[in-house]
Structures are given as C-alpha cells and as structure tokens.
Protein backbone atom coordinates (compact mmCIF):
# COMPACT_ATOMS: atom_id res chain seq x y z
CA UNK A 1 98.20 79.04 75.50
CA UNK A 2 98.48 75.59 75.52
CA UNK A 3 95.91 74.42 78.49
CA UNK A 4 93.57 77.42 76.62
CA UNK A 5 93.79 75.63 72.92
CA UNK A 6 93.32 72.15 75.13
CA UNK A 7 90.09 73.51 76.78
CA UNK A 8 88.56 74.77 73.30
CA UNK A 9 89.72 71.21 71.75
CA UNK A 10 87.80 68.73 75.01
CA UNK A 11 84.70 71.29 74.59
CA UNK A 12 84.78 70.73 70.82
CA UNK A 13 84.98 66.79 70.33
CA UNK A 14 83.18 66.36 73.84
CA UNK A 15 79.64 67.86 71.84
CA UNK A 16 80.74 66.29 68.39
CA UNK A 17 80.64 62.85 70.42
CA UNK A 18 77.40 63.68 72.00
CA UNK A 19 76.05 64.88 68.90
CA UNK A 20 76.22 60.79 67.38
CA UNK A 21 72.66 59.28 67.35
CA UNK A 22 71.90 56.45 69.79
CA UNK A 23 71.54 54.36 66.64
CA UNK A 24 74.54 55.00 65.16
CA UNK A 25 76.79 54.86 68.00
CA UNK A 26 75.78 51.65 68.50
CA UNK A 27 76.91 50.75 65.47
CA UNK A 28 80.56 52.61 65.39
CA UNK A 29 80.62 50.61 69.24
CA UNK A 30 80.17 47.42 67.72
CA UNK A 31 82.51 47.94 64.32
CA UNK A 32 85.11 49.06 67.29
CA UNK A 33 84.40 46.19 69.16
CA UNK A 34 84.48 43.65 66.90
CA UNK A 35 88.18 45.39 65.13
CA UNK A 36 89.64 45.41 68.39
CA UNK A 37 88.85 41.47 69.26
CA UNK A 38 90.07 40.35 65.93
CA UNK A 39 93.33 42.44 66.32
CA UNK A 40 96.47 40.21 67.02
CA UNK A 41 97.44 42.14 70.58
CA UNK A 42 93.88 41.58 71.62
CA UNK A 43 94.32 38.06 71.22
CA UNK A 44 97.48 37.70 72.37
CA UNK A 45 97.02 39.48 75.85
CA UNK A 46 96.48 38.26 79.03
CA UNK A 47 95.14 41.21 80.89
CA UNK A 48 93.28 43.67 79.70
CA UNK A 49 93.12 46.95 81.65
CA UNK A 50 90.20 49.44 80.21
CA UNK A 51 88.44 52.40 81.31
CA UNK A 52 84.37 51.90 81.99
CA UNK A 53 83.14 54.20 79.30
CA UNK A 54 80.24 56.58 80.29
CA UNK A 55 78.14 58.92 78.70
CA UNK A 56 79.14 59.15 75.09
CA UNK A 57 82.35 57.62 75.48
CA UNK A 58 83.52 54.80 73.36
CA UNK A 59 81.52 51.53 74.71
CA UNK A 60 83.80 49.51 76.86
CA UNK A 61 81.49 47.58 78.63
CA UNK A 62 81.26 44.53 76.11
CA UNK A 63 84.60 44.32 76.16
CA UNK A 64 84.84 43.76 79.72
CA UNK A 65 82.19 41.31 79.73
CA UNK A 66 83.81 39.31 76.53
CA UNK A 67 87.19 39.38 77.41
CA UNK A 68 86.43 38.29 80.96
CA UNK A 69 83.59 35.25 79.25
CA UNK A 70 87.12 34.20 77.27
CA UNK A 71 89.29 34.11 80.42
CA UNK A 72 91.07 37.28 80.44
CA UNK A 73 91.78 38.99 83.60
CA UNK A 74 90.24 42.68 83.29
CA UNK A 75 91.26 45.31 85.50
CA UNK A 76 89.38 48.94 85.97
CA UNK A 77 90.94 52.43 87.41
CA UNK A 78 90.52 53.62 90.74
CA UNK A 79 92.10 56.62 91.69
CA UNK A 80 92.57 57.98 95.15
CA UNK A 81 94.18 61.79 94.69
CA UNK A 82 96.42 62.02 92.06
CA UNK A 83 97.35 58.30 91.89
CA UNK A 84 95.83 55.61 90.15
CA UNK A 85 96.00 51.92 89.88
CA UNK A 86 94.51 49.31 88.37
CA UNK A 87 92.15 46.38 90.15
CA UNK A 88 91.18 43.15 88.81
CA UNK A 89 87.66 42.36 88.60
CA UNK A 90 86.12 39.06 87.87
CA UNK A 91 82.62 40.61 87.12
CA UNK A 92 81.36 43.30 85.86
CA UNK A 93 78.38 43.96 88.25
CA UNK A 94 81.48 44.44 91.35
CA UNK A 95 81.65 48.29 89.40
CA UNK A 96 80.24 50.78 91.58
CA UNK A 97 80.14 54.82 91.34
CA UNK A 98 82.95 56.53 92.07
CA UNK A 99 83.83 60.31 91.55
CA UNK A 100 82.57 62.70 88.89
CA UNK A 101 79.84 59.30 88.26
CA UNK A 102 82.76 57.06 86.88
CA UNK A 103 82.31 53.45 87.17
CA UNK A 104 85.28 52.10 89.40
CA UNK A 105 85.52 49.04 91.72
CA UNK A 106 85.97 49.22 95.85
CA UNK A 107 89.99 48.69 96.19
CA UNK A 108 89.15 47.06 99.70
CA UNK A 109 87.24 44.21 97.56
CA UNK A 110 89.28 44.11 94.49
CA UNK A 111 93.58 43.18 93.74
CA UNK A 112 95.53 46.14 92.77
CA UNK A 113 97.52 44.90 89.38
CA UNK A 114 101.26 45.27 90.49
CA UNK A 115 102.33 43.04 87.06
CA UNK A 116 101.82 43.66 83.68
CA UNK A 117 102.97 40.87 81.41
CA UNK A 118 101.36 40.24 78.29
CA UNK A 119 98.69 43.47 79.26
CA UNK A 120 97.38 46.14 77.06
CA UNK A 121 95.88 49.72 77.85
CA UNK A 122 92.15 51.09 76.95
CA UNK A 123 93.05 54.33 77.27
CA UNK A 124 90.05 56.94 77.08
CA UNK A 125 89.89 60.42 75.55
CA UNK A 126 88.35 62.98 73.30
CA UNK A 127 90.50 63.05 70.72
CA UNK A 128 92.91 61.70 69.00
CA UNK A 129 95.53 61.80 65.87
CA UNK A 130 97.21 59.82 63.24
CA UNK A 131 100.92 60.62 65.28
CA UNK A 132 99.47 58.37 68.57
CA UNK A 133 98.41 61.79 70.56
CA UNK A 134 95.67 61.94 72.58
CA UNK A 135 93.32 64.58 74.29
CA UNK A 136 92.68 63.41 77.78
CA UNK A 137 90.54 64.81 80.25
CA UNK A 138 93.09 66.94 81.51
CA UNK A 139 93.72 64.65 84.66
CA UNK A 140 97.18 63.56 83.49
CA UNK A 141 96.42 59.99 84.76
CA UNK A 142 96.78 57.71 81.96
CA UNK A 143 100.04 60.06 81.65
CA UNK A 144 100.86 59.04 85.23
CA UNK A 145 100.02 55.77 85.04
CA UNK A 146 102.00 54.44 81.76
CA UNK A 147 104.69 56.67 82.10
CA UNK A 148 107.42 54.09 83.72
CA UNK A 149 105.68 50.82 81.78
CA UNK A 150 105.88 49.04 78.99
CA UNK A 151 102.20 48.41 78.30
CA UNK A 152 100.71 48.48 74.53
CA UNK A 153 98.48 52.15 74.95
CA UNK A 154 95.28 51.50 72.28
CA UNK A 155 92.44 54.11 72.14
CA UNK A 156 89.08 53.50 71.13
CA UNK A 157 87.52 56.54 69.19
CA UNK A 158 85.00 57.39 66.82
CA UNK A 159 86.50 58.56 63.12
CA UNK A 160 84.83 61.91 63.60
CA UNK A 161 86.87 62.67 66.62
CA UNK A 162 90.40 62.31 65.06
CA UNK A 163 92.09 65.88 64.63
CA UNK A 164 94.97 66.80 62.57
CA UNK A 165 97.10 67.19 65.58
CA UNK A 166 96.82 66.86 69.08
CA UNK A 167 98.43 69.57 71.24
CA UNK A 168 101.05 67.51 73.54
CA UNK A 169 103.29 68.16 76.02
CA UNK A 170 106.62 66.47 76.96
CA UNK A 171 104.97 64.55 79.63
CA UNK A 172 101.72 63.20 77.51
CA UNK A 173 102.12 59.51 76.58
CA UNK A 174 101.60 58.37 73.09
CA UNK A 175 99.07 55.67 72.09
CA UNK A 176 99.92 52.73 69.76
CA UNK A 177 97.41 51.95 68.21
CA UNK A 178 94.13 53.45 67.11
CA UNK A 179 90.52 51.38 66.19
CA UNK A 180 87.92 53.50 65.22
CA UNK A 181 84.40 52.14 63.82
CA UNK A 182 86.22 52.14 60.00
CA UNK A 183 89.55 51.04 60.81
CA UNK A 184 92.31 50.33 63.05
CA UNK A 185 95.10 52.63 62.77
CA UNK A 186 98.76 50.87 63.81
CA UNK A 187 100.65 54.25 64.94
C-alpha cells in the first residue's frame, strides 16, 4: 500500500512542480537561493555536497557556481548500481550526462569525498513535510548514502510542494532543515 500511495504522491507533486511558470520559478529559485546562503550552516560549511537539479527541480546550479566562486569545495553524485558517492568538482562545466539525463561528473576525473567535516547535504525530492520527511525518487540513495553519517540533510523545495505528511519507512532519512522560496523551515 505503501509504494502504491508513494507512486500517486511523486506523480502528484512531480506535475504541480512542472505546472510553475518559467517566470515564477525563477523567482521561488532565487528567494531559495538567496535563504539558503544567508543561513548560518551555509556559511559555516566547508563542503557542500548537492544534487544538479534538472527539469523542474529546485535550481542548484547557482549554488554550485557561488559556493565554489567563495571557496567551498562542492561535490556532485555519481552512482554506479545501487551505490553512490560523492566527487569533488572544481567547475561546474566538468558535469557531464549520466543516466536517466542527470548531470554527474566522470569518477575517473573527479575525487570521491571519503570525509565529511564541516559538510552539508542538498538532498533532492518531490515532496516534503513540516516533520523533516521527504518523497524521493524512489531510488533509496540519499537513504543509502546518509544513513551511517552525520551530515546536516537540507532540502530545497517550492512551498506548493510541502504535504501534510510524507509516507516514510523505517529506513527513509529525515531532513533538517527545509528553505522554500518563503521561508526556511528549521525541522
């Protein structure tokens, strides 16, 4: 019932995110943006490991390119089967295509992060609610991925795809904080 009520939910907030006007969205990208520069975990991080957003996705891509203009170290995904890791990039123009279109980096030309001090997570997703849950993509990934760390989980989302609750499971990690284009949520 669970995977069924998931599926609904992703197909839901997946057209009410492409239903935002170019116009607009660049707006709520920029409100995000700007909240999640100015926050003090932002500023007090050293490495910054995001998603690329596509499609209608939260915009990510300014953030890579500020945060690596300040001196952050940014790392992307890459994922090879069920496992995925993290890879520093010093540019943004080293992204290439990887599966399903998603921006990703060449691990053969890139560092894998093994060390996370003083990092914080862009995770992405479709959905999210006031409690820290979060509608994935249904990969389990992020899940993977931040399950045995200690890394500060923030999702960027657009007000209009929060939900009352998110359907979880024992294994879905939690998100800390929130920013959406009106405010930034501290979960």
């Amino acid at each position: 019932m669970l995977i069924t009520e998931k599926k609904k939910l992703r197909t839901l907030f997946k057209s009410i995110r492409n239903g935002i006007e170019f116009e607009l969205k660049k707006e709520f990208n920029n409100s995000i943006f700007t909240r999640l520069i100015n926050s003090e975990f932002y500023k007090n991080s050293s490495l910054i490991l995001t998603y690329v957003s596509l499609g209608s996705e939260a915009d990510t891509t300014e953030l890579i390119k500020y945060s690596l203009s300040v001196g952050k170290r940014v790392a992307v995904p890459h994922c090879i089967g069920n496992q995925m890791n993290f890879y520093e990039i010093s540019d943004i123009k080293e992204l290439i295509n990887g599966r399903f279109g998603i921006p990703t980096v060449n691990p053969g030309n890139n560092q894998v992060i093994t060390e996370f001090q003083n990092a914080i997570c862009i995770v992405p997703g479709l959905s999210f609610d006031l409690s820290g849950g979060r509608l994935g993509y249904g990969g389990g990934f992020y899940d993977r991925f931040l399950s045995d760390k200690s890394i500060r989980a923030v999702a960027l989302s657009y007000e209009r795809c929060l939900c009352e609750a998110v359907p979880t499971e024992e294994s879905d990690i939690s998100v800390s904080d929130l920013i959406t284009e009106n405010t930034h949520y501290k979960l």
